[in-house]
Every structure is written in C-alpha cells, then in structure tokens.
Protein backbone atom coordinates (compact mmCIF):
# COMPACT_ATOMS: atom_id res chain seq x y z
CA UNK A 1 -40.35 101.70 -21.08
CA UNK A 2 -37.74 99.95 -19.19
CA UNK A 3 -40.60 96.72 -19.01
CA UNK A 4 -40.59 97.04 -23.35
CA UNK A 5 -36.80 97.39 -23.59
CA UNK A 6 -36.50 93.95 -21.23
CA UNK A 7 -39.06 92.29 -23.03
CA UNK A 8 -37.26 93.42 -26.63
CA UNK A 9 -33.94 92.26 -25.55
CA UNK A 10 -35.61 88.81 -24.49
CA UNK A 11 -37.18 88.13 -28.08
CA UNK A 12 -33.54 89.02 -29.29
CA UNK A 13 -32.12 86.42 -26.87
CA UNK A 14 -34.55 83.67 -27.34
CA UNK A 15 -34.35 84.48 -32.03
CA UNK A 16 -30.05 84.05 -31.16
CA UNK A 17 -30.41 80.87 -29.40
CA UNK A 18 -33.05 79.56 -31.94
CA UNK A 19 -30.56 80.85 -34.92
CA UNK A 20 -27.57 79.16 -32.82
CA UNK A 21 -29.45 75.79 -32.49
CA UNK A 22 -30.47 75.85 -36.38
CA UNK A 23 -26.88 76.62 -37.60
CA UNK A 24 -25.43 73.72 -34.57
CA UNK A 25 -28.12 71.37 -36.23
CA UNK A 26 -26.84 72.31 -39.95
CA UNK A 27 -23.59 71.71 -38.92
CA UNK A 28 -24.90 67.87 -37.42
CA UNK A 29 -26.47 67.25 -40.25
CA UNK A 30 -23.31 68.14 -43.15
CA UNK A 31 -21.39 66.27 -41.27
CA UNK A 32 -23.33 62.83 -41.01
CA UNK A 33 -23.88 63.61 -44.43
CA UNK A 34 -19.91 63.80 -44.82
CA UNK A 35 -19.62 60.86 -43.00
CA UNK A 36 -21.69 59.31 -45.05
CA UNK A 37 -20.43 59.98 -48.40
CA UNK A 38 -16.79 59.56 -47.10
CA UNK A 39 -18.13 56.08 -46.30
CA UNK A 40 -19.48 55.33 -49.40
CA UNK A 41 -16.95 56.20 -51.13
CA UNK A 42 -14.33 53.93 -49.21
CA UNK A 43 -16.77 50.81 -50.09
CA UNK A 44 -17.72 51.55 -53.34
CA UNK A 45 -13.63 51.93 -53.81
CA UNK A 46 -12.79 48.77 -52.11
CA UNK A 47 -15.74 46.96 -54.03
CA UNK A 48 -15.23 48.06 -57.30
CA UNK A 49 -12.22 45.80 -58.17
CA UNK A 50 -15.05 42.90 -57.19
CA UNK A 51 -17.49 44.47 -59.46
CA UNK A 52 -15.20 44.76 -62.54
CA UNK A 53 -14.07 40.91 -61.95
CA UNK A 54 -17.56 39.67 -62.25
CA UNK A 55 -18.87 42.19 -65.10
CA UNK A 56 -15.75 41.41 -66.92
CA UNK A 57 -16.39 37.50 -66.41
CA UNK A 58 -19.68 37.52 -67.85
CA UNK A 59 -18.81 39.40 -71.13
CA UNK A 60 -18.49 36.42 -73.93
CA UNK A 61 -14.73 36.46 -75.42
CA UNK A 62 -14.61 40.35 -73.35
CA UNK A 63 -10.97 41.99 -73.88
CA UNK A 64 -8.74 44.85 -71.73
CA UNK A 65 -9.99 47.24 -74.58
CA UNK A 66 -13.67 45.91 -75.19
CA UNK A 67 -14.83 45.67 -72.13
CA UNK A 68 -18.45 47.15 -71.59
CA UNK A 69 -19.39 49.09 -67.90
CA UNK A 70 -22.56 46.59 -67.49
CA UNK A 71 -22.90 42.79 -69.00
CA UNK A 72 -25.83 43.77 -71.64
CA UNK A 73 -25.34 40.02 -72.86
CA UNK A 74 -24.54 38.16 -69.95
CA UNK A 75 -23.22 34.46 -70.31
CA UNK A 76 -21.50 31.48 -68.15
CA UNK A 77 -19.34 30.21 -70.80
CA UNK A 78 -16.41 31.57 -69.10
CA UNK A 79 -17.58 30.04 -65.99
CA UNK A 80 -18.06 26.63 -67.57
CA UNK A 81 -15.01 26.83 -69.31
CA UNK A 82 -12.88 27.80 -66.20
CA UNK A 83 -14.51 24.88 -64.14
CA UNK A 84 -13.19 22.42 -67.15
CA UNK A 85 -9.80 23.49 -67.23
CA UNK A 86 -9.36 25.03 -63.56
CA UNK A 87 -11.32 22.60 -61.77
CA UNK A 88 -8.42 20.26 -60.45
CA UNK A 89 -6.10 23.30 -60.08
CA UNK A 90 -9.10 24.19 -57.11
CA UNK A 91 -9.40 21.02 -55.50
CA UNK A 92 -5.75 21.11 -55.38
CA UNK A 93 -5.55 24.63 -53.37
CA UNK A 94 -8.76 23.03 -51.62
CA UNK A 95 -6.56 20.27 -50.12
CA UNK A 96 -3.75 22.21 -49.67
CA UNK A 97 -5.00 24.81 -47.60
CA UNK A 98 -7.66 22.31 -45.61
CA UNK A 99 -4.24 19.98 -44.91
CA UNK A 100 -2.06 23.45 -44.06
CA UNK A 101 -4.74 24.35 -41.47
CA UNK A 102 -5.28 20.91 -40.12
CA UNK A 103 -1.43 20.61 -39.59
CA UNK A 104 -0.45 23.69 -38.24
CA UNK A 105 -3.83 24.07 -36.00
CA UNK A 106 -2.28 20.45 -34.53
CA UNK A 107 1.34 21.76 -33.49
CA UNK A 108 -0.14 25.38 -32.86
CA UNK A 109 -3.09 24.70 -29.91
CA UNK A 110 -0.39 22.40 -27.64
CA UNK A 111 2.00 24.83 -28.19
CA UNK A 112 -0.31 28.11 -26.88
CA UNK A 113 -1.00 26.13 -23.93
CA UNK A 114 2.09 25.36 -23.57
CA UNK A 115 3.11 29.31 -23.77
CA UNK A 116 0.30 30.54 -22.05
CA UNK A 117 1.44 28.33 -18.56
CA UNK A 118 5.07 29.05 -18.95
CA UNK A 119 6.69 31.46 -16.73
CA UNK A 120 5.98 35.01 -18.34
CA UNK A 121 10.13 36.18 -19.38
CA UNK A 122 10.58 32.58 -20.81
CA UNK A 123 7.54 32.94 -23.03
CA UNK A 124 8.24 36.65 -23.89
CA UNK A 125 11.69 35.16 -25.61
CA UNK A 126 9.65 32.73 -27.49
CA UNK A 127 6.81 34.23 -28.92
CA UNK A 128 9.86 36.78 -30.14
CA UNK A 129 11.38 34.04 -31.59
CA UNK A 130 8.10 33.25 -33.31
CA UNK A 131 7.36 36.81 -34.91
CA UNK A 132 11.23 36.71 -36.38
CA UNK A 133 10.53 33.83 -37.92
CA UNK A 134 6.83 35.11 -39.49
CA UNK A 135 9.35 38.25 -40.65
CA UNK A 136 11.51 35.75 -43.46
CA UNK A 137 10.09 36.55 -46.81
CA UNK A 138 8.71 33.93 -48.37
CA UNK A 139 11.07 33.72 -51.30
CA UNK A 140 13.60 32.87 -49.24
CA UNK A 141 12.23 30.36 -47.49
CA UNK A 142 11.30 27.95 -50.69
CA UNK A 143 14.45 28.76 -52.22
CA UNK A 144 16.44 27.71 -49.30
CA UNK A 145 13.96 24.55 -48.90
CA UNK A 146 14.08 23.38 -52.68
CA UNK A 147 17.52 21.69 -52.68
CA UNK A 148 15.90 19.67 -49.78
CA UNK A 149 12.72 18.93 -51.57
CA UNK A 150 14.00 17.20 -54.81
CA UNK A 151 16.45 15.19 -52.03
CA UNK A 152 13.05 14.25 -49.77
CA UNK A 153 11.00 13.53 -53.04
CA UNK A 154 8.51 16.51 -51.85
CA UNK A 155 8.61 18.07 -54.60
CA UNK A 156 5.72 18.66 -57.11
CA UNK A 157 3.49 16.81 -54.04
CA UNK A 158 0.76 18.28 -52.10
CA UNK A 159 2.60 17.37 -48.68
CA UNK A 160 4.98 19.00 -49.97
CA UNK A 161 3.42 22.17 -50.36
CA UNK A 162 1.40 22.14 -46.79
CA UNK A 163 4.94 22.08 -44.87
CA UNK A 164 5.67 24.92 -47.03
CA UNK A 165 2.98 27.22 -46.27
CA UNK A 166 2.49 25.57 -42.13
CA UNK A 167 5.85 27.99 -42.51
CA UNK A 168 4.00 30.78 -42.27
CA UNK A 169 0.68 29.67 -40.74
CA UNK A 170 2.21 27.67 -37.43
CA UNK A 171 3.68 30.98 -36.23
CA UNK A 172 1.22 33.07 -36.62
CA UNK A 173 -1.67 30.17 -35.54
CA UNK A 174 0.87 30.17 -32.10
CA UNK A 175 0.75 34.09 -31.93
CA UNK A 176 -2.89 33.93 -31.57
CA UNK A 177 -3.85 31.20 -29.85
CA UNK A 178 -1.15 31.92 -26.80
CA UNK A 179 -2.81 35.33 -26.61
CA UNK A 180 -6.63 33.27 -26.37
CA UNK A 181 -5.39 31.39 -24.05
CA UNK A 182 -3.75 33.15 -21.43
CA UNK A 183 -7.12 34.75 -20.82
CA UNK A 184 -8.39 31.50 -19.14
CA UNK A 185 -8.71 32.09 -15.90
CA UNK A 186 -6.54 29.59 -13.87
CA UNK A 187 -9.13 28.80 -11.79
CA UNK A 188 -10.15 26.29 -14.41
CA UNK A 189 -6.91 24.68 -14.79
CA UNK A 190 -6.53 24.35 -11.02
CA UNK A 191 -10.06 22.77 -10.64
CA UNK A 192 -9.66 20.36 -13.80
CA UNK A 193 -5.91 19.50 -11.91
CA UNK A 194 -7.78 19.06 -8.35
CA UNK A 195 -10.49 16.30 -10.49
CA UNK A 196 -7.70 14.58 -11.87
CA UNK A 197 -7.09 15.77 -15.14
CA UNK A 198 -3.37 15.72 -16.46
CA UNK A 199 -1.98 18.02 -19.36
CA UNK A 200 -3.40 16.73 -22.24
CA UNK A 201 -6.98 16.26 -20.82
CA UNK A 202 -6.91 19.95 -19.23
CA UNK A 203 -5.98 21.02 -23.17
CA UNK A 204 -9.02 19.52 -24.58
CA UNK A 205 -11.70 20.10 -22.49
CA UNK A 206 -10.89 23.40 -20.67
CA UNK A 207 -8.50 25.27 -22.97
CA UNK A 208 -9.60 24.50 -25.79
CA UNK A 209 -13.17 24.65 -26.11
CA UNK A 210 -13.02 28.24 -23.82
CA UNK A 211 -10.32 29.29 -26.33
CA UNK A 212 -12.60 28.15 -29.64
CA UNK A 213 -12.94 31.43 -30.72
CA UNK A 214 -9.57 32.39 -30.81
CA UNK A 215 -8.67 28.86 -32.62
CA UNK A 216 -11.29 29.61 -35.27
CA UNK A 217 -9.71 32.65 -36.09
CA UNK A 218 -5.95 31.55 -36.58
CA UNK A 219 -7.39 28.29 -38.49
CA UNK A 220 -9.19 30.50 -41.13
CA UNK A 221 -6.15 32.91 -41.47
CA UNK A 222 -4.02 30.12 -41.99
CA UNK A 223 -6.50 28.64 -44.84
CA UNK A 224 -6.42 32.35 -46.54
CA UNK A 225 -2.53 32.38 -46.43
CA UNK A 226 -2.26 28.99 -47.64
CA UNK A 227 -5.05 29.21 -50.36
CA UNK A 228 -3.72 32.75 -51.64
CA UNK A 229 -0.19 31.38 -51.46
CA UNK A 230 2.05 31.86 -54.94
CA UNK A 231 5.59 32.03 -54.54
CA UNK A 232 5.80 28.60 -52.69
CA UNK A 233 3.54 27.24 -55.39
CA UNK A 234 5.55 28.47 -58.38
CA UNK A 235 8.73 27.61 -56.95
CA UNK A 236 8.32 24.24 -55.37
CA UNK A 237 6.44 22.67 -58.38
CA UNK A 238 7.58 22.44 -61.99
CA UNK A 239 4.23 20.02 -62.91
CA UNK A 240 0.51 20.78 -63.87
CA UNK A 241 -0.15 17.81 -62.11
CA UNK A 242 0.02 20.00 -59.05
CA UNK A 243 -0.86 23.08 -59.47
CA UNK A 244 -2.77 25.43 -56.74
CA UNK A 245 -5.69 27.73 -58.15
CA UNK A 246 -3.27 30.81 -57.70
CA UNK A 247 -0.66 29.42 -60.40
CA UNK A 248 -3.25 28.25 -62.54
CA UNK A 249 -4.41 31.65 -62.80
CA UNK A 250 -1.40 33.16 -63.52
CA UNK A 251 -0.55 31.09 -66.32
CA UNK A 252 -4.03 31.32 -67.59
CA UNK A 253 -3.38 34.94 -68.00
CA UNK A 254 -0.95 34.39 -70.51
CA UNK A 255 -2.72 31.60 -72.34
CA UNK A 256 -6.24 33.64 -72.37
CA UNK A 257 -4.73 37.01 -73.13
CA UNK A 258 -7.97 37.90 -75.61
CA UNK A 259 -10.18 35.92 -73.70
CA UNK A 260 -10.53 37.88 -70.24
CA UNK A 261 -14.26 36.30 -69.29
CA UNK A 262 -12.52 32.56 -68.76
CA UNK A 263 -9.86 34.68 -66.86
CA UNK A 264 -11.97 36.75 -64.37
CA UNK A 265 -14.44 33.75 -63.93
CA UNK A 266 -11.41 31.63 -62.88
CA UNK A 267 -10.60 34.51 -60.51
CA UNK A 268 -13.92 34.87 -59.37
CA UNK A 269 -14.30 31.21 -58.75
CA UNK A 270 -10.97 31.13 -56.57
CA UNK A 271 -12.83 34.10 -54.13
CA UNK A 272 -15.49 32.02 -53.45
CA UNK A 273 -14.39 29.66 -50.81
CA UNK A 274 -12.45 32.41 -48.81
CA UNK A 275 -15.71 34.13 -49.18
CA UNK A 276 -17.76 31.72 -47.99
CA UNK A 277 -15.63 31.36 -45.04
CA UNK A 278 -15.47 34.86 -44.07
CA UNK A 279 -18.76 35.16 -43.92
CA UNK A 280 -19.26 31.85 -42.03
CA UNK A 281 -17.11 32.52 -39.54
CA UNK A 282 -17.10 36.37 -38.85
CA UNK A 283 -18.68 36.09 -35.49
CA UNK A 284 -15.77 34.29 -34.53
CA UNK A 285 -13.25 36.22 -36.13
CA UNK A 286 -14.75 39.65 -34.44
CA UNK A 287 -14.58 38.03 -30.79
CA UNK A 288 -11.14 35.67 -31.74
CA UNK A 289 -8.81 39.32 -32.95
CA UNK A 290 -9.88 40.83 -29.60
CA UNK A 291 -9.49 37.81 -27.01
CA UNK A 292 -6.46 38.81 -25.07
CA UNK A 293 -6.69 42.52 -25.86
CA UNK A 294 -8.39 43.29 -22.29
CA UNK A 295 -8.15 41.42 -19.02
C-alpha cells in the first residue's frame, strides 16, 4: 500500500510541475507577445505622421477634408510642382547647412583637443560655459544679432545665416567631440610627441582620425539643426532670394491652402536629405553617442 500511495503522490508531483512549466511558458509567451504589440504600436505611432505626408502628397489637388486613407489615383504632380517652385529654396538649406557644418566642424575639432589635454577643473569650467550658451533660445539670439546684421550687410545672405545657426552647432559639435577625444589614450600623443610631431600634426593624424566617429556624429547633428532651422531663417531674411526649405514651406502653407499634395510633397522632399544621411551614417552615429560613456 504504502509502495501505491508513494508512487500516487509522485504522478501528482511530476502532473504539478508539468502544469507549473505550461502556465510559466504561457506567461513567456503573453508577454513577448506584449512586447511585441507594445512595440508595434510605438512604430506604427511614430511612422504614421510619415505615412500620412506621403499618401497625402500623392492625392492630385488632395484637401484637410478630402483626403482619402490610401492614394487610389496616385500622381507626381505635386512633386513636380514642388521641385519648380521649391527647388532653389533646397539648394539654399543645402548650402546652408553643408557651410554650417563645414564651419563649425573647423573651430569645433581644435577646440576638443584643445579641451580634452587641458587640465581637468579648467576644462570642467569651460565645457559649462559651453552648455549655457547651447541653453539661449534661439529667438533671442537672432533678435539680438539683427541690428548687427543690416550694419555688417549679412543680412538676407547665406553667410549670414551659417554664423547664425554655427550658434548652436559649434557648442554642441565641442560637447561631443571633447568627450571622443579624451578617450585617446595618451600613449598616442606621447609617441606622436617622442617622433616629432607638434600640436597641429598630433590633431590630424592621431586625434582625429581615432576620434572619426565621434566627429561624424556632431557634423551630422549640426547639418540636422542647421537644415531644420526656422526662427533664424524667418528672422534674419526679409527676401525670397534667400530662403531655406523650412520657410519656404511655411509660406507655401498659406499660399497652397486647397492644394495639400504640392504641400506634403515639398515636405516630403525636405526629409529626404536628413534621411539619406541618417541612414548613411548610423554606424557612426551608434558608436560616436557612446564614445566617452565608458573608459
């Protein structure tokens, strides 16, 4: 008897740990599924916005109120249309952001080397200097600038509007790039020091090509603040002549109330090149935000 009883209570034992697994592997599975879902549902939310631009942008003469969920007629004309009128306003923001990088990428790299071999406290105080400055709205900064403009002849000028936005883009380039390269090991500046090398040589070919990740990343966030830019563009120029892609937008909005397609292909064209960027440059961008982060 006592042989059945231990031989009952074993089944029981062995059916609880199989019903135990079974409900542990339910639960696994509901929540990878709720992972999942919660997932999807964060993309197809942050993607949707995307969607609607380029639906909307290939509905012929498509309105706020007439708008259809799928383009059952797609067409280009608001493409082709946007390219005529909105071309120059692109090349504009194309050479405005290209010149913003190039500038502020040229006073940013010396000064993160600089930074990153200057005595710890002393660089501390700077780089806090630096974020203050990045913490001025921009507002403020073109109205306090515009007096100065019209006196310099900068206004309504490209050059003009590249100092303007290096504003923003130098400090943050500087925040970056000191934080790339103070994880150089100074090993290599002692050995390019012991070949020879002076300042300006050890800054070109040790910091900078060990750093490039780092100085990839800044230079693209500085093109994506300088090409989304607005409020510099609307305030320091009063022409057509120059006029970035952002601006040209927004006064296309009002001129193309009833005619949404030329609006959202005009806003769809704009994306493109920040697009193309990101997608260029991500591998650097995913090693250049962490360089610094660990030692």
């Amino acid at each position: 008897m006592s042989n059945g009883h231990s031989q009952v209570r074993q089944l029981a034992t062995c059916d609880g740990r199989k019903v135990s697994a079974s409900r542990s592997m339910r639960r696994v599975h509901l929540r990878k599924w709720l992972t999942l879902f919660g997932a999807v549902s964060i993309v197809a939310f942050m993607v949707f916005p995307v969607y609607w631009m380029v639906n909307v942008s290939l509905q012929p003469e498509a309105r706020p109120s007439l708008v259809q969920p799928f383009p059952t007629a797609p067409s280009l004309d608001g493409y082709f249309q946007a390219l005529q009128e909105q071309g120059n306003n692109l090349v504009t923001s194309l050479l405005i952001a290209t010149g913003t990088v190039l500038f502020s990428l040229a006073i940013a790299v010396p000064a993160g080397y600089a930074l990153s071999r200057m005595n710890w406290r002393i660089t501390s105080l700077i780089l806090l200097i630096v974020l203050i400055s990045q913490m001025i709205p921009s507002i403020v900064i073109a109205n306090a600038v515009y007096g100065r403009y019209v006196d310099l002849g900068l206004l309504n000028t490209i050059p003009g509007l590249i100092l303007a936005d290096a504003s923003l883009g130098v400090p943050f380039a500087i925040l970056i790039i000191t934080a790339a390269m103070r994880t150089v090991p100074r090993e290599l500046y002692d050995a390019a020091t012991i070949d020879g090398a002076g300042q300006i040589r050890t800054l070109i070919k040790v910091a900078v090509p060990v750093t490039r990740n780092g100085i990839v990343t800044a230079g693209l966030f500085v093109f994506l603040f300088a090409w989304g830019d607005f409020l510099f563009a609307l305030t320091l120029t009063t022409s057509p002549d120059v006029r970035p892609i952002t601006l040209g937008l927004y006064t296309y909005i009002g001129a193309f109330v009833n005619d949404w397609s030329t609006v959202m292909a005009t806003a769809v064209l704009a994306s493109i090149p920040a697009l193309l960027l990101l997608i260029v440059a991500q591998r650097y961008i995913a090693a250049g935000t962490t360089t610094g982060s660990v030692k």
